[in-house]
C-alpha atoms as a PDB file:
ATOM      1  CA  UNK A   1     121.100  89.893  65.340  1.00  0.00           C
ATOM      2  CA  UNK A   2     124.686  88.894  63.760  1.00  0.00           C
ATOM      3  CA  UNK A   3     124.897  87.081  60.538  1.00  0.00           C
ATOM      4  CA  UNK A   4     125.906  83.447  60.796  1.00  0.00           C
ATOM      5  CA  UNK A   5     127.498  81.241  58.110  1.00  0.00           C
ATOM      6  CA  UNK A   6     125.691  77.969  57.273  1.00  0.00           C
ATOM      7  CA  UNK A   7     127.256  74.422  56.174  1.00  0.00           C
ATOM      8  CA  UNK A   8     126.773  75.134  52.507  1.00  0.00           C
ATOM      9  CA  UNK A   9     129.794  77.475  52.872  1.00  0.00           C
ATOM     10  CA  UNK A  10     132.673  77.120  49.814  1.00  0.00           C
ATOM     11  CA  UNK A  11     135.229  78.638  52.204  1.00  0.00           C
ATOM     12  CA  UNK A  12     136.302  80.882  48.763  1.00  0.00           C
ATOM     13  CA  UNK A  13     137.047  83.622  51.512  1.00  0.00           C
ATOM     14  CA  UNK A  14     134.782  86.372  49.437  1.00  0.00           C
ATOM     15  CA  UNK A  15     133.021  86.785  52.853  1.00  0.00           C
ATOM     16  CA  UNK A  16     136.030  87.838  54.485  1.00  0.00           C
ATOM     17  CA  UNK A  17     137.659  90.264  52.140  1.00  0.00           C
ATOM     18  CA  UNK A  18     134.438  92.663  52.253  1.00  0.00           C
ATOM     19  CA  UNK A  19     133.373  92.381  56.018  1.00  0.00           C
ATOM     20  CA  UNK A  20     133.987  96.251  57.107  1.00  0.00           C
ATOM     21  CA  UNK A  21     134.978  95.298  60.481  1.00  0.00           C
ATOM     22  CA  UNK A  22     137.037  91.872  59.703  1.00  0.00           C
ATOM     23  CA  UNK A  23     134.434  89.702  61.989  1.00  0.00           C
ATOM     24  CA  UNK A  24     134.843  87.145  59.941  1.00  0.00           C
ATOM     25  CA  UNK A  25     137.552  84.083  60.336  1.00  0.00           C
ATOM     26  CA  UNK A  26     139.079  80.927  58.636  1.00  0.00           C
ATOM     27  CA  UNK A  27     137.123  77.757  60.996  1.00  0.00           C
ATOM     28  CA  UNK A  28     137.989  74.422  60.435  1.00  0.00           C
ATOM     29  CA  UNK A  29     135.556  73.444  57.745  1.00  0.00           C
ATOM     30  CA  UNK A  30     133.396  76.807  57.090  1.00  0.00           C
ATOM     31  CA  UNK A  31     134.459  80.560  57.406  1.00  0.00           C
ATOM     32  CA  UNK A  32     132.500  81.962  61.130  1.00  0.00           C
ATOM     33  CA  UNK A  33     131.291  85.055  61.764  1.00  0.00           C
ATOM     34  CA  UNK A  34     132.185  86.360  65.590  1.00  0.00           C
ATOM     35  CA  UNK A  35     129.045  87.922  66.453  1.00  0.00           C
ATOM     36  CA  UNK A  36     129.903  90.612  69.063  1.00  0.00           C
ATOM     37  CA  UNK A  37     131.855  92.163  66.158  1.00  0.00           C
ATOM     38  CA  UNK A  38     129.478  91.604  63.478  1.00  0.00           C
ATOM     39  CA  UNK A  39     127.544  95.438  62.646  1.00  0.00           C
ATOM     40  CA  UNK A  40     124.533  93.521  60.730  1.00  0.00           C
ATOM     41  CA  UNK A  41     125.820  95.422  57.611  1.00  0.00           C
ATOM     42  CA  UNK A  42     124.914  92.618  54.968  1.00  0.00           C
ATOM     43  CA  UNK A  43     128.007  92.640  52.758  1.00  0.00           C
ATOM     44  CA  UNK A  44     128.842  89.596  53.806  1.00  0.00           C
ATOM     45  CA  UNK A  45     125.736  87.802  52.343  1.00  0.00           C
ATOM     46  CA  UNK A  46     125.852  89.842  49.669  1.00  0.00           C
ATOM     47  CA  UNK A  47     129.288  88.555  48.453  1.00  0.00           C
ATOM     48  CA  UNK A  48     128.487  84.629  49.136  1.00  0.00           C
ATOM     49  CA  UNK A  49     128.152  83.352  45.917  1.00  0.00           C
ATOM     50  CA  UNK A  50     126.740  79.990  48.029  1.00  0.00           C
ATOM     51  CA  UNK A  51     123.900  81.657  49.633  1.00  0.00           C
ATOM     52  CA  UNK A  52     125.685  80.469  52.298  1.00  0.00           C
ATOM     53  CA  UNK A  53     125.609  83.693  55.048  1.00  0.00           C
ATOM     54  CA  UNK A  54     121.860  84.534  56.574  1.00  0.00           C
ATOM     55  CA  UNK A  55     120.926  86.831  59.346  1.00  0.00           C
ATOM     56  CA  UNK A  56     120.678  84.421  62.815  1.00  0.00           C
END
């Protein structure tokens, strides 16, 4: 089950920096997460400081 990004997202791009295996992209109006490269390792939620990344 890959992590997805919510609306609340800040687009600060702390998500980004400390995904392991760079699943995680600029969209339009909120980072995304690309889910056939996401490993479920957390760090991304862990980073948000907007509460903004939850397991799908």
């Amino acid at each position: 089950m890959a992590y997805v990004i919510s609306d609340e997202c800040l687009q600060c791009g702390a998500c980004e920096a400390e995904c392991p295996v760079e699943a995680i992209s600029a969209g339009e109006t909120k980072y995304v997460i690309d889910p056939d490269t996401c490993i479920e390792c957390g760090s991304c939620a862990a980073t948000c400081p907007a509460e903004a990344i939850s397991a799908e």
